[in-house]
N, C-alpha and C. Protein backbone atom coordinates (compact mmCIF):
# COMPACT_ATOMS: atom_id res chain seq x y z
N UNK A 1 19.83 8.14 25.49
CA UNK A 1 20.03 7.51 24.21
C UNK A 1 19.83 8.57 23.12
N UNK A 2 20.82 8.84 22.59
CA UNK A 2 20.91 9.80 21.20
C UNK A 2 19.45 9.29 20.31
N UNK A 3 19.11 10.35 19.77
CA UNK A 3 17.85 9.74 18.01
C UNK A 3 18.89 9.91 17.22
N UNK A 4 19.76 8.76 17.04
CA UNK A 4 20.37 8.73 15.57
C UNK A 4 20.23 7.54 15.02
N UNK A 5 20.34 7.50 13.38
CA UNK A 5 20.78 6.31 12.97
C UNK A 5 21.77 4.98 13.18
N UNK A 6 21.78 3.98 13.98
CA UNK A 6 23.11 3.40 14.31
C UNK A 6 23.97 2.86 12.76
N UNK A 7 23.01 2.57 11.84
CA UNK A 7 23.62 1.58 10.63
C UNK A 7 24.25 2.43 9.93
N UNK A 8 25.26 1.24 9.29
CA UNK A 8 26.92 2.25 8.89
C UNK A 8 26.60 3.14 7.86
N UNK A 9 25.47 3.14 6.97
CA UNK A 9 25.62 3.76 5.50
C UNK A 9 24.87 5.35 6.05
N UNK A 10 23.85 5.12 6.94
CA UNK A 10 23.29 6.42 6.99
C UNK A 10 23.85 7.44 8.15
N UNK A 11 23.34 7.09 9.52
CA UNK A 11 24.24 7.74 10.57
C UNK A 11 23.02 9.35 10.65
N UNK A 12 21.88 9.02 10.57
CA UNK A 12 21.45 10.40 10.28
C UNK A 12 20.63 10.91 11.69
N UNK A 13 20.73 11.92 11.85
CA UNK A 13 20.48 12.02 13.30
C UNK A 13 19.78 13.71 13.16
N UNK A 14 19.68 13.99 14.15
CA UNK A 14 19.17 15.79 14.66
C UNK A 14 19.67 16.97 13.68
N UNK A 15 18.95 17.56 13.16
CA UNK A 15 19.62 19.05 12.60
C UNK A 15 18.52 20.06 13.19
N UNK A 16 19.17 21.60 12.89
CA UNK A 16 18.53 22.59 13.54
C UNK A 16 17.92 23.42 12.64
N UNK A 17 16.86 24.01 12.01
CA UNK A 17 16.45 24.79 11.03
C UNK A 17 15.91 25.93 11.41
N UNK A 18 16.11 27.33 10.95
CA UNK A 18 15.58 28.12 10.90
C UNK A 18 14.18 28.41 10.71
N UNK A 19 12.92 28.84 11.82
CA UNK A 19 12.06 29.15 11.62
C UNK A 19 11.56 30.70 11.41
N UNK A 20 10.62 30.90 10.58
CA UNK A 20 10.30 32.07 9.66
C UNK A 20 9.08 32.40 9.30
N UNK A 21 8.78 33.42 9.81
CA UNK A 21 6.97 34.23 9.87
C UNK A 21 6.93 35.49 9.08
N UNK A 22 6.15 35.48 7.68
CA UNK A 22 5.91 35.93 6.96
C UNK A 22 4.90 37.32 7.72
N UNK A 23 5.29 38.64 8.33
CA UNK A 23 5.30 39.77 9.31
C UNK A 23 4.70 40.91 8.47
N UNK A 24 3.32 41.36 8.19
CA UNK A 24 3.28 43.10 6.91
C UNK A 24 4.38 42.73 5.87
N UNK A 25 4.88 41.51 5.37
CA UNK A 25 5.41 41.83 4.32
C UNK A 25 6.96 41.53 4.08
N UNK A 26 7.55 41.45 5.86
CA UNK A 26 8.91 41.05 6.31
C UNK A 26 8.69 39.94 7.13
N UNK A 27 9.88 39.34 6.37
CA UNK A 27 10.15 38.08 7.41
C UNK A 27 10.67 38.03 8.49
N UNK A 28 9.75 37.84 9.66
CA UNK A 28 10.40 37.86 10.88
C UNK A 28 10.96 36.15 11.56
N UNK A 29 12.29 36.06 12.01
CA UNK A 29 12.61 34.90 12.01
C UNK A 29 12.34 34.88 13.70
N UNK A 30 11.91 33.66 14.09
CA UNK A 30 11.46 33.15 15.34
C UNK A 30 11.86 32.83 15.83
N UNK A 31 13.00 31.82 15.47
CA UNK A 31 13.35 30.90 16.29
C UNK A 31 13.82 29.42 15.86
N UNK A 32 14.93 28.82 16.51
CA UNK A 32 15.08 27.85 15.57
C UNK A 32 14.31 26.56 16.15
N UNK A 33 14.35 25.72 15.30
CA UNK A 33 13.32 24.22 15.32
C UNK A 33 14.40 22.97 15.47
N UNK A 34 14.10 22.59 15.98
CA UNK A 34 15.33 20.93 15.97
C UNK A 34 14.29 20.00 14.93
N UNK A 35 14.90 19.51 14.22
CA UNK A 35 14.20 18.39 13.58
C UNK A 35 14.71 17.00 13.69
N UNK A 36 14.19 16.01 14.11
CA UNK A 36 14.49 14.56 14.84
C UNK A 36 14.46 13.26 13.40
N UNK A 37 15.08 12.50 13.07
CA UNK A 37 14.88 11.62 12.30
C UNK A 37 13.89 10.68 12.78
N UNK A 38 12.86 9.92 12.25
CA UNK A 38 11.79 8.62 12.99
C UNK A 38 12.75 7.77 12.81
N UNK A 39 13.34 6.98 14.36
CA UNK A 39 14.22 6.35 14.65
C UNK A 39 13.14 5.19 15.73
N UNK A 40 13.17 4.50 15.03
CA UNK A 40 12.87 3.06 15.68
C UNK A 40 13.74 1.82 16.08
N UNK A 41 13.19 0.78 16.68
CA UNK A 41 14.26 -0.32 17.59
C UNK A 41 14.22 -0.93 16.53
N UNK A 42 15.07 -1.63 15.84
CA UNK A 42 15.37 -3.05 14.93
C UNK A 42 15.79 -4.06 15.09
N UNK A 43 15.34 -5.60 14.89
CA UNK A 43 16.19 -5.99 15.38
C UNK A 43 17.27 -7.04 13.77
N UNK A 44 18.62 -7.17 14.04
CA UNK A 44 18.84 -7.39 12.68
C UNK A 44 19.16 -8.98 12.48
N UNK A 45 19.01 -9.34 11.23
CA UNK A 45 19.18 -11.36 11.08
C UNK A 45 20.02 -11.63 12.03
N UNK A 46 20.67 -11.19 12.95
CA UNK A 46 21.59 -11.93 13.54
C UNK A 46 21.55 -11.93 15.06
N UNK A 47 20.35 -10.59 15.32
CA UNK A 47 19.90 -10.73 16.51
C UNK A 47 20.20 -9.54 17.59
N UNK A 48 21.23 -8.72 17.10
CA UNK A 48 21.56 -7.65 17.53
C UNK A 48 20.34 -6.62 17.26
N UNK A 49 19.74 -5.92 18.37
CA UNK A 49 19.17 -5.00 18.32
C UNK A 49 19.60 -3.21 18.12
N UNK A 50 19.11 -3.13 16.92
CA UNK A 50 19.92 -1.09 17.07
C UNK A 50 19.00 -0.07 16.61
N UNK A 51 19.05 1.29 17.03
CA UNK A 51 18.33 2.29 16.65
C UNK A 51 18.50 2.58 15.25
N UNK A 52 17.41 2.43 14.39
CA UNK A 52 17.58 2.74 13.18
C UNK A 52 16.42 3.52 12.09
N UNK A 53 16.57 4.50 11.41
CA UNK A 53 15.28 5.11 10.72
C UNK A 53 14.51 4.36 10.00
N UNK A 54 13.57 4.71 9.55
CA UNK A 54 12.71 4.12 9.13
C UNK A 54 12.72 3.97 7.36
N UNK A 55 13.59 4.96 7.38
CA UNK A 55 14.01 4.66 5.52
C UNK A 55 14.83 3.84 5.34
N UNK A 56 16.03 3.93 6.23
CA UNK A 56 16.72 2.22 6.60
C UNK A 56 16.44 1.14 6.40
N UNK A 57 15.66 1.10 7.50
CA UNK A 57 14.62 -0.29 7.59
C UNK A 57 13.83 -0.79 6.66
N UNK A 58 13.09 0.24 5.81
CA UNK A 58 12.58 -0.43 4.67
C UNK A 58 13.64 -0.68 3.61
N UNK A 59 14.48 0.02 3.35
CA UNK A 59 15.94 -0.38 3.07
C UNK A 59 16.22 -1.67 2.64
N UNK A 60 16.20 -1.87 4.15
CA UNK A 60 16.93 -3.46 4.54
C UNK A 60 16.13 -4.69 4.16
N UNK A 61 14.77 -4.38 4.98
CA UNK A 61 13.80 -5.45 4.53
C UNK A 61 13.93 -5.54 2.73
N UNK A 62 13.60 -4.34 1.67
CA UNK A 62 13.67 -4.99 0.42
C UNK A 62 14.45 -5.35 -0.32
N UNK A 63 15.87 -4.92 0.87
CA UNK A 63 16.57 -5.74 -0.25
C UNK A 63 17.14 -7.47 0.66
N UNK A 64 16.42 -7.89 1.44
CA UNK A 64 16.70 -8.93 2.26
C UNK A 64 15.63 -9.27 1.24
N UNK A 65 14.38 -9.23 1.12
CA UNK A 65 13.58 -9.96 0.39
C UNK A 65 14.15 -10.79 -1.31
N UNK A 66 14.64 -9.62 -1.83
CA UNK A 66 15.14 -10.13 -3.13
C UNK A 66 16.18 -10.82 -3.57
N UNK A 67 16.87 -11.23 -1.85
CA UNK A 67 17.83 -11.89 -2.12
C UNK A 67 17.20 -13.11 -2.15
């Protein structure tokens, strides 16, 4: 199972970043880092369950509330 966002607006998933150690003065680069989105189970008003982040989700809940 992929860590991505399933919901249509975001879709946000894995990127790769450059890591970097400050060396006498030069930057020595290390190595790269994967960085993972916090992707949790949801389940939505209708009952369908999907992988979705957690900025999403609070997302969803406030604006389900104010309706």
């Amino acid at each position: 199972m992929a860590r991505k966002c399933e919901l249509n607006y975001c879709k946000k998933s894995n990127h790769t970043i450059m890591r970097r150690k400050l060396l006498r003065g030069n930057y020595n680069p290390v190595g790269e880092k994967t960085q993972r989105p916090n992707v949790q189970k949801f389940s939505m008003p209708d009952g369908k369950k999907v992988m979705a982040c957690t900025q999403c989700i609070r997302a969803f809940e406030k604006h389900q509330t104010t309706e």
